[in-house]
N, C-alpha and C. Protein backbone atom coordinates (compact mmCIF):
# COMPACT_ATOMS: atom_id res chain seq x y z
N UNK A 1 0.83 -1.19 0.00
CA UNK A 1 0.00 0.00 0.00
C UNK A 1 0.88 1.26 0.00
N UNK A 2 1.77 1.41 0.73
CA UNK A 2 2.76 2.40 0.99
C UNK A 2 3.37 2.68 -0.96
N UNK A 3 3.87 1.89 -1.21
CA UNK A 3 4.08 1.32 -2.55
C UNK A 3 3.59 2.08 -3.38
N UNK A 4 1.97 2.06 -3.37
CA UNK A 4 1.17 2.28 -4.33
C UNK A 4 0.83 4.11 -3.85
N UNK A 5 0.59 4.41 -2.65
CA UNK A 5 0.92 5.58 -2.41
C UNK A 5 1.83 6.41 -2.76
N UNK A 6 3.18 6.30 -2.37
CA UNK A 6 4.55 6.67 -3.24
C UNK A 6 4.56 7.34 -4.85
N UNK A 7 3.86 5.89 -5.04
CA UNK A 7 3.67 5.71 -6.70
C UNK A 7 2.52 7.08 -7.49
N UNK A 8 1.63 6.87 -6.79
CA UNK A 8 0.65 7.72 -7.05
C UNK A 8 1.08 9.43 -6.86
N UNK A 9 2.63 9.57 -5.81
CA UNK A 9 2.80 11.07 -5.48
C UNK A 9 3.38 11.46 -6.77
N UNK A 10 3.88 10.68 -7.30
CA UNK A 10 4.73 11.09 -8.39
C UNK A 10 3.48 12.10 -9.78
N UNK A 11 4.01 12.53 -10.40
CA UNK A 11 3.03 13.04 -11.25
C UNK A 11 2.32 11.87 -12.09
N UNK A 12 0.80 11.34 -11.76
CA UNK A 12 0.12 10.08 -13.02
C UNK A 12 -0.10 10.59 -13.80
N UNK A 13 -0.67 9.73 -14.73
CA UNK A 13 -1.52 10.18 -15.53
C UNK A 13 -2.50 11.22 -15.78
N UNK A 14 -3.26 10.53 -14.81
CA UNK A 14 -4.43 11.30 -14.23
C UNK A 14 -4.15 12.57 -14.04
N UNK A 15 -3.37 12.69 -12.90
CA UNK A 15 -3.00 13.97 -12.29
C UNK A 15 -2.30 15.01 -13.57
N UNK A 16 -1.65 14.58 -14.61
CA UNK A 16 -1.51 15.06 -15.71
C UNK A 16 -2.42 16.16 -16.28
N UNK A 17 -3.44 15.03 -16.53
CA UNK A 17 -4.49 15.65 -17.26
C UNK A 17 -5.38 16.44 -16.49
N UNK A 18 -5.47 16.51 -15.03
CA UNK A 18 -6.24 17.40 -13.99
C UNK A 18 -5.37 18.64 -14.32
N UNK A 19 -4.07 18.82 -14.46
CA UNK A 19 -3.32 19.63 -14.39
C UNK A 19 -3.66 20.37 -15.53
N UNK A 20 -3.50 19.61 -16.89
CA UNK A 20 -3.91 20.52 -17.75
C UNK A 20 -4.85 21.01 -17.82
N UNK A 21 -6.47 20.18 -17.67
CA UNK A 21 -7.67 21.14 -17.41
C UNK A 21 -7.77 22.19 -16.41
N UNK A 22 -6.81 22.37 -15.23
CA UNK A 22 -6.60 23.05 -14.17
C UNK A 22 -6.05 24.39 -15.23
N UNK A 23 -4.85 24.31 -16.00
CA UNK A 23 -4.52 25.42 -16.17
C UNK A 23 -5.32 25.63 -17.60
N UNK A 24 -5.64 25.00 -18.27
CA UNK A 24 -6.97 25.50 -19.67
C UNK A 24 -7.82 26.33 -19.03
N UNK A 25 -9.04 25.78 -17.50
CA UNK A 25 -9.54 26.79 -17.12
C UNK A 25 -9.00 28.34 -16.65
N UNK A 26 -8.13 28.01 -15.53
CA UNK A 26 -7.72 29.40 -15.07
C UNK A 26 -7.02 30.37 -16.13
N UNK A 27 -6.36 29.99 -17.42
CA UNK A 27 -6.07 31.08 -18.09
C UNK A 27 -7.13 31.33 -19.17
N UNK A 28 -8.60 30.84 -18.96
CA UNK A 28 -8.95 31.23 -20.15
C UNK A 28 -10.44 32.27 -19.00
N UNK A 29 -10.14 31.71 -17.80
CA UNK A 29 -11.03 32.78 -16.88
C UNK A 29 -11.06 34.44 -17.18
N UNK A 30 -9.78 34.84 -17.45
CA UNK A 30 -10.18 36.43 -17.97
C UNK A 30 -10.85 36.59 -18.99
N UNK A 31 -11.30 35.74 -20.20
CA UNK A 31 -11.77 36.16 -20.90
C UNK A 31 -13.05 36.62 -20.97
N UNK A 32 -13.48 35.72 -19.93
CA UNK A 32 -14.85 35.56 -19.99
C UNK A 32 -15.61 36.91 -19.16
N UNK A 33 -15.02 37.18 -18.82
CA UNK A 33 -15.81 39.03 -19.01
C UNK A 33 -16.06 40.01 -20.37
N UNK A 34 -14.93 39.50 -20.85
CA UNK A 34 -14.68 39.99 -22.29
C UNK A 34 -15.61 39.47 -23.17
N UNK A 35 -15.82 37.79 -23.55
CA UNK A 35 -16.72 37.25 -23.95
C UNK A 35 -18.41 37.70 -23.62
N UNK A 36 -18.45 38.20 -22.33
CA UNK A 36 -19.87 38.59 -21.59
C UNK A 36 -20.70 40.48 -22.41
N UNK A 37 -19.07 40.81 -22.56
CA UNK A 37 -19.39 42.32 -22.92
C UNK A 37 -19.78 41.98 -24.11
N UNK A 38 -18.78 41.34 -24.87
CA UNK A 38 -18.82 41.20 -26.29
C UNK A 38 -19.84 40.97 -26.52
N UNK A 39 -20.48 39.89 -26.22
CA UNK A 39 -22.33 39.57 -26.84
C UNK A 39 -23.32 40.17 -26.10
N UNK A 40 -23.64 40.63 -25.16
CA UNK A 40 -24.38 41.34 -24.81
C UNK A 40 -23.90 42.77 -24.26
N UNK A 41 -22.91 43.48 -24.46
CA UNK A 41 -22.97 44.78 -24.24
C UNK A 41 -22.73 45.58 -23.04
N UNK A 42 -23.36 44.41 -22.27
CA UNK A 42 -23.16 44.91 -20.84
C UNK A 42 -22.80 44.03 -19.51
N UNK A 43 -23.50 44.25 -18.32
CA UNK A 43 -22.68 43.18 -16.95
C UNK A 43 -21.57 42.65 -16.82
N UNK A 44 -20.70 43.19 -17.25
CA UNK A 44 -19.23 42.78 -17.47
C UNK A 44 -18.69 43.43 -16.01
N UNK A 45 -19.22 43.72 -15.33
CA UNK A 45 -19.14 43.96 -14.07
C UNK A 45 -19.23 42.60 -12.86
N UNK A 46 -20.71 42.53 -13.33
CA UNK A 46 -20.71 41.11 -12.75
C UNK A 46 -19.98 39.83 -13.18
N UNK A 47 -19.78 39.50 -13.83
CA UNK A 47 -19.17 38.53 -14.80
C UNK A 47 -17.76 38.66 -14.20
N UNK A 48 -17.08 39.81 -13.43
CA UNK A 48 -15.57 39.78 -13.04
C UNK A 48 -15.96 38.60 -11.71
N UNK A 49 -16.77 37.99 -11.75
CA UNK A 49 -16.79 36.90 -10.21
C UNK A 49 -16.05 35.73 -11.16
N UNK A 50 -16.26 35.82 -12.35
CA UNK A 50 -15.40 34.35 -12.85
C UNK A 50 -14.14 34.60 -12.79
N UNK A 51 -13.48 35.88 -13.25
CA UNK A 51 -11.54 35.42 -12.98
C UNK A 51 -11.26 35.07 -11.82
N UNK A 52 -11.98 35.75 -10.66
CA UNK A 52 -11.60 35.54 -9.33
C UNK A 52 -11.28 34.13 -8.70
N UNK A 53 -11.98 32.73 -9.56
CA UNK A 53 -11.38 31.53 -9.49
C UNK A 53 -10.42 31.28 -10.33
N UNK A 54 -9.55 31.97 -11.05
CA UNK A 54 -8.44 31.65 -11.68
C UNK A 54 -7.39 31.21 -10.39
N UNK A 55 -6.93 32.33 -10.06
CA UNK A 55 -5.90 32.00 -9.28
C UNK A 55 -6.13 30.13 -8.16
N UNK A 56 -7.33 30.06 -8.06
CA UNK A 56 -7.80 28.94 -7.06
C UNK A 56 -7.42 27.29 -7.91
N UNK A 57 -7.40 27.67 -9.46
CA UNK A 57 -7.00 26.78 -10.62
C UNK A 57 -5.71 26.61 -10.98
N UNK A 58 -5.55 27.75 -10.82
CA UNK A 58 -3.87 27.48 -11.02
C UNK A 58 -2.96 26.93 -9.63
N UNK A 59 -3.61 27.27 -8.68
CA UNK A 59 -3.03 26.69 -7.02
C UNK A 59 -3.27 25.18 -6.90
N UNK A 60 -4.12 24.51 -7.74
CA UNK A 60 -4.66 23.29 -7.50
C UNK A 60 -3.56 22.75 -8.99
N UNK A 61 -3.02 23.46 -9.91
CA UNK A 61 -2.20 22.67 -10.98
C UNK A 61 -0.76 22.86 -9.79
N UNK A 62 -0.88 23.98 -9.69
CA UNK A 62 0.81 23.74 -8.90
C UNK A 62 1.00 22.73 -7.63
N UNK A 63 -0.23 22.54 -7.30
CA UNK A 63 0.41 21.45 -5.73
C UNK A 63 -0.06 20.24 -6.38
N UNK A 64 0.23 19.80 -7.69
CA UNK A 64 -0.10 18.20 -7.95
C UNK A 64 0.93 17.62 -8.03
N UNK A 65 2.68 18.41 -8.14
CA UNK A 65 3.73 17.97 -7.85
C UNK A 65 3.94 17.19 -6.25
N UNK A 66 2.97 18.09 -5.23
CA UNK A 66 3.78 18.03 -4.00
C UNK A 66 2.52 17.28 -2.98
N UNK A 67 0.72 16.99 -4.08
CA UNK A 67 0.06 16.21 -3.37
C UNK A 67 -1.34 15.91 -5.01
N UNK A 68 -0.62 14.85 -5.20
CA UNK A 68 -1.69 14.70 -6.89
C UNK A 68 -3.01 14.64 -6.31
N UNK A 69 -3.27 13.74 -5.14
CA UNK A 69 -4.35 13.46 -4.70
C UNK A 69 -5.36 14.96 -4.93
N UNK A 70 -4.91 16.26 -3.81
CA UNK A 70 -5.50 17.50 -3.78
C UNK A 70 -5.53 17.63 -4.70
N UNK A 71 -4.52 17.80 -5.72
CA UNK A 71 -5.00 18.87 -7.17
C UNK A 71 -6.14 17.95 -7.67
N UNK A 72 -6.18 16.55 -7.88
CA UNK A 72 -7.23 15.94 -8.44
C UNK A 72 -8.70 16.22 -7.68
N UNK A 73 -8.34 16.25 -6.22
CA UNK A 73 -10.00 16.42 -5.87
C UNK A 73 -9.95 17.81 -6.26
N UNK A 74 -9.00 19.14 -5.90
CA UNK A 74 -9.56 20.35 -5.79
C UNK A 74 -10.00 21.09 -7.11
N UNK A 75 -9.40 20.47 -8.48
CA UNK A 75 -9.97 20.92 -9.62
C UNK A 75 -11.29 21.18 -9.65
N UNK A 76 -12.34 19.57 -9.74
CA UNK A 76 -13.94 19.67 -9.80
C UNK A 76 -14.33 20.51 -8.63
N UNK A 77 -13.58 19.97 -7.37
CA UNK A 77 -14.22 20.95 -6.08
C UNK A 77 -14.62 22.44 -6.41
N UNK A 78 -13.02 22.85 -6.63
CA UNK A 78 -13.26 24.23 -7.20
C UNK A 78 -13.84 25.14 -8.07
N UNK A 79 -14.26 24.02 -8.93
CA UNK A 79 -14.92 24.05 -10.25
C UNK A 79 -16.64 24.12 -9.67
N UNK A 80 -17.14 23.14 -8.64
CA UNK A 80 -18.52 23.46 -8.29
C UNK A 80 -18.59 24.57 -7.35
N UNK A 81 -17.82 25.24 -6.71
CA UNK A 81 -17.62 26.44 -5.82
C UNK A 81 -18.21 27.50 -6.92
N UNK A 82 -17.41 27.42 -7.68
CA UNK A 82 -17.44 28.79 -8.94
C UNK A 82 -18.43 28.67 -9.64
N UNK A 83 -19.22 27.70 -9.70
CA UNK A 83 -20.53 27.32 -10.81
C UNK A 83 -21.35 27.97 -9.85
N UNK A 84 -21.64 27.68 -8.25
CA UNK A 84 -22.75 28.38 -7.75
C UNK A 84 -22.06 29.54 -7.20
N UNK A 85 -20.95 30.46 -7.43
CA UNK A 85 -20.85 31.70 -6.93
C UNK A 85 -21.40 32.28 -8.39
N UNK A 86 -20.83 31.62 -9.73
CA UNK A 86 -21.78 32.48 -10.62
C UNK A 86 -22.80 32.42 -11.21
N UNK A 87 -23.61 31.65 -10.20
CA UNK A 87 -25.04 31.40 -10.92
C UNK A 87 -25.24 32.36 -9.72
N UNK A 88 -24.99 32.78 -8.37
CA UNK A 88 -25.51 33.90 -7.52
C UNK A 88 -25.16 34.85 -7.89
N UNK A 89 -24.01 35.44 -9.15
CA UNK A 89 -23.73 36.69 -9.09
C UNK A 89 -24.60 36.84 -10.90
N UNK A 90 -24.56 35.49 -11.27
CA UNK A 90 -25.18 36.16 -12.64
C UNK A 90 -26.66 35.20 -13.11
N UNK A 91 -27.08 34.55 -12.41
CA UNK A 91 -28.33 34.34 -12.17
C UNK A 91 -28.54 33.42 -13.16
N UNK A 92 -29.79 32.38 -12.62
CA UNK A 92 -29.77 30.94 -13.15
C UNK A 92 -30.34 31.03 -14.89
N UNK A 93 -30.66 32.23 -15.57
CA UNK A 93 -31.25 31.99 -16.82
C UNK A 93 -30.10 32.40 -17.72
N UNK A 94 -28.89 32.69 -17.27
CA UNK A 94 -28.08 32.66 -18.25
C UNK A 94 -27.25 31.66 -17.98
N UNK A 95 -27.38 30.04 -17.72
CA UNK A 95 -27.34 28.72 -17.77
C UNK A 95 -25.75 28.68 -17.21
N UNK A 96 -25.73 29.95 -16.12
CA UNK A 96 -23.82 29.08 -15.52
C UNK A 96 -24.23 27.70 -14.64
N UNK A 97 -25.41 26.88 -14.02
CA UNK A 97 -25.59 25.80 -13.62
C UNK A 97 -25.02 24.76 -14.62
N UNK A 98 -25.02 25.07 -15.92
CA UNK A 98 -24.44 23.76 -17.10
C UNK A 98 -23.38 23.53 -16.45
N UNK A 99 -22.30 24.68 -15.82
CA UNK A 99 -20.61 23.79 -15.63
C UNK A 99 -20.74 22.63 -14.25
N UNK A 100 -21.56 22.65 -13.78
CA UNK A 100 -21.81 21.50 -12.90
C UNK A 100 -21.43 19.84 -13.51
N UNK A 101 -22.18 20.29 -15.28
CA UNK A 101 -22.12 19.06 -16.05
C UNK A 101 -20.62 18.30 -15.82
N UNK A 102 -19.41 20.00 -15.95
CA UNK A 102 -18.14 19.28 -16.71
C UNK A 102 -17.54 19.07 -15.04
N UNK A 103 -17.79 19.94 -14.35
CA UNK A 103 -17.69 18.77 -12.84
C UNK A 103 -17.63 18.00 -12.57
N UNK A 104 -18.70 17.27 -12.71
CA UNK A 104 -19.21 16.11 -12.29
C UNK A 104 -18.49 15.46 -13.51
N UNK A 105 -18.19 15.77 -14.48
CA UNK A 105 -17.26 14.79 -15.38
C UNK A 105 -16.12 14.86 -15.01
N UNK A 106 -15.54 15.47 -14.49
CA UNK A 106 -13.89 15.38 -14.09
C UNK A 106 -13.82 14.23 -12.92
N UNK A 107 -15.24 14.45 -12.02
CA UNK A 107 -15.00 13.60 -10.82
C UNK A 107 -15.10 12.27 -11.36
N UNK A 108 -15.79 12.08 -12.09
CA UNK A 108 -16.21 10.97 -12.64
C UNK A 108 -14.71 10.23 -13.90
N UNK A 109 -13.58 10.92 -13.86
CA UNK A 109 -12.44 10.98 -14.66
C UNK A 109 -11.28 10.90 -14.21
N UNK A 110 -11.36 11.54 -12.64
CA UNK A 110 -10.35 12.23 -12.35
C UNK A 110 -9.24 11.10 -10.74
N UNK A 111 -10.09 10.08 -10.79
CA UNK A 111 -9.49 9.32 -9.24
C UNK A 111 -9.22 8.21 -9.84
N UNK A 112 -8.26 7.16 -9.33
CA UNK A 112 -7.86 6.00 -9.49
C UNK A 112 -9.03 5.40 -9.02
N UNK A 113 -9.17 4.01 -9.09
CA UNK A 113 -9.92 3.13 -8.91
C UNK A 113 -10.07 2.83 -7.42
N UNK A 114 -8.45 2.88 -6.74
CA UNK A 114 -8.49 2.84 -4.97
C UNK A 114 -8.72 4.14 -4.45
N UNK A 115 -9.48 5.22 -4.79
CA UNK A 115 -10.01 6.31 -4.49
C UNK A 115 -11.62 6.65 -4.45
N UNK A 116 -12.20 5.56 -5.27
CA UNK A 116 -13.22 5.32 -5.31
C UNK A 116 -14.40 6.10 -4.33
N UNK A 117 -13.90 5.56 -2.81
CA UNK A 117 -15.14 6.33 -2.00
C UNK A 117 -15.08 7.72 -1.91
N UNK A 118 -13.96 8.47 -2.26
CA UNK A 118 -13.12 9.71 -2.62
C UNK A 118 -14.17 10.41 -3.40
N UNK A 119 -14.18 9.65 -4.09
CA UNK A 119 -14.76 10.25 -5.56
C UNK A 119 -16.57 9.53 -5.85
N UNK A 120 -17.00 8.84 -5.21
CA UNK A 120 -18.52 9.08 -4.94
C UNK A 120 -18.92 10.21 -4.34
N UNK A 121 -18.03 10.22 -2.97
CA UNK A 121 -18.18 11.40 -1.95
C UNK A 121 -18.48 12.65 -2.68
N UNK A 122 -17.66 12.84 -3.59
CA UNK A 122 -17.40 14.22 -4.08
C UNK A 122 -18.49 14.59 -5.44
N UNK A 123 -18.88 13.32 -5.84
CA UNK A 123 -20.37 12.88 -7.00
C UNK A 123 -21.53 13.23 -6.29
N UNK A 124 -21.44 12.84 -4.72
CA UNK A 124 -22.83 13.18 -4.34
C UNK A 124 -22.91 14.57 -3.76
N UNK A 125 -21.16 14.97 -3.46
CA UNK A 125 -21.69 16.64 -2.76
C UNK A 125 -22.14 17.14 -3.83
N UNK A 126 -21.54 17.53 -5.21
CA UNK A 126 -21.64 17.98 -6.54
C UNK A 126 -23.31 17.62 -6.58
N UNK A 127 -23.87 16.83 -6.44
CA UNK A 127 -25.30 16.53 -6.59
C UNK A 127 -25.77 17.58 -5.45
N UNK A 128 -25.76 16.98 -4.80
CA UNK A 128 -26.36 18.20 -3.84
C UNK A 128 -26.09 19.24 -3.62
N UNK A 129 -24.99 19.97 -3.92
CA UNK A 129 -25.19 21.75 -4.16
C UNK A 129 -25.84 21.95 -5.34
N UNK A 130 -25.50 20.91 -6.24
CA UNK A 130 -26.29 21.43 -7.77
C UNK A 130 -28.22 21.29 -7.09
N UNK A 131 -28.32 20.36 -6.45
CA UNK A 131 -30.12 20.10 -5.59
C UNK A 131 -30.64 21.20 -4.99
N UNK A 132 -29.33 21.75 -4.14
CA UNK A 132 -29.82 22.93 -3.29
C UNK A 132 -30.01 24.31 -3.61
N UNK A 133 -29.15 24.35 -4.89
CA UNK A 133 -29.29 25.74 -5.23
C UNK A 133 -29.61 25.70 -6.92
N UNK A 134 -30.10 24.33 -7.59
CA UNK A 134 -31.13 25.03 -8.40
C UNK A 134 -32.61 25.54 -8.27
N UNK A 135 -32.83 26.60 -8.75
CA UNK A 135 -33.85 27.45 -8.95
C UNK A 135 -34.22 28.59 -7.63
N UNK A 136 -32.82 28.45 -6.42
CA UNK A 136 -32.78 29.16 -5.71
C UNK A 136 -32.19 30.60 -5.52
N UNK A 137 -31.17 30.55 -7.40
CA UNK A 137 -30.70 32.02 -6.82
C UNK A 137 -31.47 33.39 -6.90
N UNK A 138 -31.17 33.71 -6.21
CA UNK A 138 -31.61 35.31 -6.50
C UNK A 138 -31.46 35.83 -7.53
N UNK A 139 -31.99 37.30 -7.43
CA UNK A 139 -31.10 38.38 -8.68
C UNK A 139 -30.17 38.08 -8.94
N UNK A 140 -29.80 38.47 -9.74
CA UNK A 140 -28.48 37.81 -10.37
C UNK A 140 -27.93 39.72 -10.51
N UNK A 141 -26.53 40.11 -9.96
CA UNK A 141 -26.01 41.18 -9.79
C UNK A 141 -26.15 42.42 -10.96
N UNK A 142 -26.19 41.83 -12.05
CA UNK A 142 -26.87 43.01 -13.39
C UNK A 142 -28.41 41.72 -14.04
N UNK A 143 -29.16 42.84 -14.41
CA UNK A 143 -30.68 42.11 -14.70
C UNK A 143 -30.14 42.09 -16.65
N UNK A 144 -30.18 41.12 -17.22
CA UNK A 144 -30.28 41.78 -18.75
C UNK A 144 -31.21 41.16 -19.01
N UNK A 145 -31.34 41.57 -20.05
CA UNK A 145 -32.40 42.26 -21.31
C UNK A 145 -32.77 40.35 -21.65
N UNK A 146 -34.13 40.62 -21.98
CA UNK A 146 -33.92 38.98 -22.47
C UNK A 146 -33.00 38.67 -24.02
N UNK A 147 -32.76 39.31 -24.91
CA UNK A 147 -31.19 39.13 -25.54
C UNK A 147 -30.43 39.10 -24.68
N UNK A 148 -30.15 39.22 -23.38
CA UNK A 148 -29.10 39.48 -23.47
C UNK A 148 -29.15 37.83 -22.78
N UNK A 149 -29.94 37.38 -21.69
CA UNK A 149 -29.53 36.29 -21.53
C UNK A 149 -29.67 35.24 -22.40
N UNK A 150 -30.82 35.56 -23.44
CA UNK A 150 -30.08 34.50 -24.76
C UNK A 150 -28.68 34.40 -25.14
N UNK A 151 -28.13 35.65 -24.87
CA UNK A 151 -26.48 35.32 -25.09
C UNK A 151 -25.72 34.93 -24.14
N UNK A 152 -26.08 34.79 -22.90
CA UNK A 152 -24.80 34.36 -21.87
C UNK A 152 -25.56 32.92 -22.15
N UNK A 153 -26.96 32.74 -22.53
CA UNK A 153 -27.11 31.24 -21.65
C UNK A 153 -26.18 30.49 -22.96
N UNK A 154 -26.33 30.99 -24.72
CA UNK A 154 -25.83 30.81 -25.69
C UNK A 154 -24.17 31.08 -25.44
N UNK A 155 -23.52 31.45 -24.69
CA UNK A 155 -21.99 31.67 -23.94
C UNK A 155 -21.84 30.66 -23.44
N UNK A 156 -22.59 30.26 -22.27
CA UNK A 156 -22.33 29.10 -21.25
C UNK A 156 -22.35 27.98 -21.96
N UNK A 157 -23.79 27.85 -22.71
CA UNK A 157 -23.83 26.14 -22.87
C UNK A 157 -22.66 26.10 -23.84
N UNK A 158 -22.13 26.71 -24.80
CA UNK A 158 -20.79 26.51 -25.90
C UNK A 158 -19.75 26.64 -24.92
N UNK A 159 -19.33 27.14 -23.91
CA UNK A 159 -18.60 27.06 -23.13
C UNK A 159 -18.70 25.39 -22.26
N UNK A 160 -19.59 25.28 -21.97
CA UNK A 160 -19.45 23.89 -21.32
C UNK A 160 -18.94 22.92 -21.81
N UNK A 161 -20.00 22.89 -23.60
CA UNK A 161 -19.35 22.15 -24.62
C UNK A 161 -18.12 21.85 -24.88
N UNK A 162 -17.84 23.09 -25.22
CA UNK A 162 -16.29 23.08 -25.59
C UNK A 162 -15.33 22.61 -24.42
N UNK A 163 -15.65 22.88 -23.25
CA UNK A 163 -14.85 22.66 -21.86
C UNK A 163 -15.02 21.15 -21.83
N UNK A 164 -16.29 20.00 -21.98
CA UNK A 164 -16.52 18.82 -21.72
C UNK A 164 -16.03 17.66 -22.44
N UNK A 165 -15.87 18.54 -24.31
CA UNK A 165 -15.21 18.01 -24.84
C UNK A 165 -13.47 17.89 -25.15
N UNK A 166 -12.85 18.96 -24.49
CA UNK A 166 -11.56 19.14 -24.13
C UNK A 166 -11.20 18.19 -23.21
N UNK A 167 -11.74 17.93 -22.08
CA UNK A 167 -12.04 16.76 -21.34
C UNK A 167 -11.68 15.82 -21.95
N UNK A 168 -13.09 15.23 -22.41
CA UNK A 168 -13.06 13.91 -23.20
C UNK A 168 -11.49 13.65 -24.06
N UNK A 169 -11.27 14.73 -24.43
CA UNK A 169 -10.38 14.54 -25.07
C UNK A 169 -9.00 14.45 -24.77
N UNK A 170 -8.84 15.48 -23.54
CA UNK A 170 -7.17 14.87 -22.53
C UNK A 170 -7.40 13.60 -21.85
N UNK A 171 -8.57 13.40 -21.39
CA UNK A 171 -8.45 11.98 -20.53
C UNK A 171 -8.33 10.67 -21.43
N UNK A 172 -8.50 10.82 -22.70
CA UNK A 172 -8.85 9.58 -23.52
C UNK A 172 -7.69 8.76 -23.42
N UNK A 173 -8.20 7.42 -23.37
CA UNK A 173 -6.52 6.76 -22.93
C UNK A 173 -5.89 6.46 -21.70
N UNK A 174 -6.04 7.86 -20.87
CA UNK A 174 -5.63 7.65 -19.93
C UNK A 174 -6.32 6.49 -18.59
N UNK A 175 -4.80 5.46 -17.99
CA UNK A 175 -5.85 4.71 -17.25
C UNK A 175 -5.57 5.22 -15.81
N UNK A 176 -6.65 4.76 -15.35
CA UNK A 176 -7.56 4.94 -14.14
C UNK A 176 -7.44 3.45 -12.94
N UNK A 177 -6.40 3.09 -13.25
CA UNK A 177 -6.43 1.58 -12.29
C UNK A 177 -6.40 2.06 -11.24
């Protein structure tokens, strides 16, 4: 067991590919204010609650050298933190609840096989913040226009997309024993 612990500190596979989705998200977090102005014009105010988990993404790629385990749980962790801070700051009809989806896919990607109860654990919190706080947020910090949340919800879900299939696509291959 010690063995297989050891083994696992070293950089895996796995932890590889957490790393890279770790830093794909956090450097592409500034944009997305930019992206927010760009199609609708405005709340680019509110929308600054998404860089603010950059730095929390990039802290979870740098300690996978010195604990793979953390960076692997704290990616999705961090990842459902930021889905319901910006569905409270930018409100549930411009669809930031979708990144829950690519969450729950990392957890579901992201643990060895002897991590298992690790990673139910972390399937069912992900279920239940996504339980507790859909259809509970409030205002959402700027009100737009109904264009306008046709365009963030039309932002998010291509954002998820594109985020779920980037996924699919670093983990492919990779094993999970």
């Amino acid at each position: 067991m010690a063995e297989a612990v050891a083994t696992m500190r070293e950089t895996d596979a796995l932890t590889a590919a957490s790393v890279t989705v770790a830093w794909v998200v956090a450097l592409n977090k500034p944009f997305y204010p930019l992206y927010v102005w760009w199609l609708t014009g405005e709340g680019t105010a509110a929308s600054l609650v998404a860089v603010a988990a950059a730095p929390f993404f990039a802290a979870a790629a740098l300690m996978a050298k010195t604990n793979p385990l953390a960076a692997r749980l704290g990616v999705p962790l961090i990842g459902i933190v930021d889905t319901v801070l910006a569905g409270v700051f930018l409100g549930q009809a411009g669809g930031t609840e979708l990144y829950f989806a690519a969450c729950l896919m990392l957890v579901a990607l992201n643990f060895h096989a002897a991590e298992k109860w690790l990673q139910r654990g972390l399937a069912v919190f992900g279920f239940v913040v996504f339980f507790l706080f859909h259809g509970r947020f409030s205002a959402p910090l700027h009100v737009w226009d109904a264009a306008g949340v046709q365009s963030l919800l039309t932002l998010n879900a291509f954002s998820v997309a594109s985020l779920m299939t980037f996924i699919a696509l670093r983990y492919a291959g990779v094993p999970r024993g």
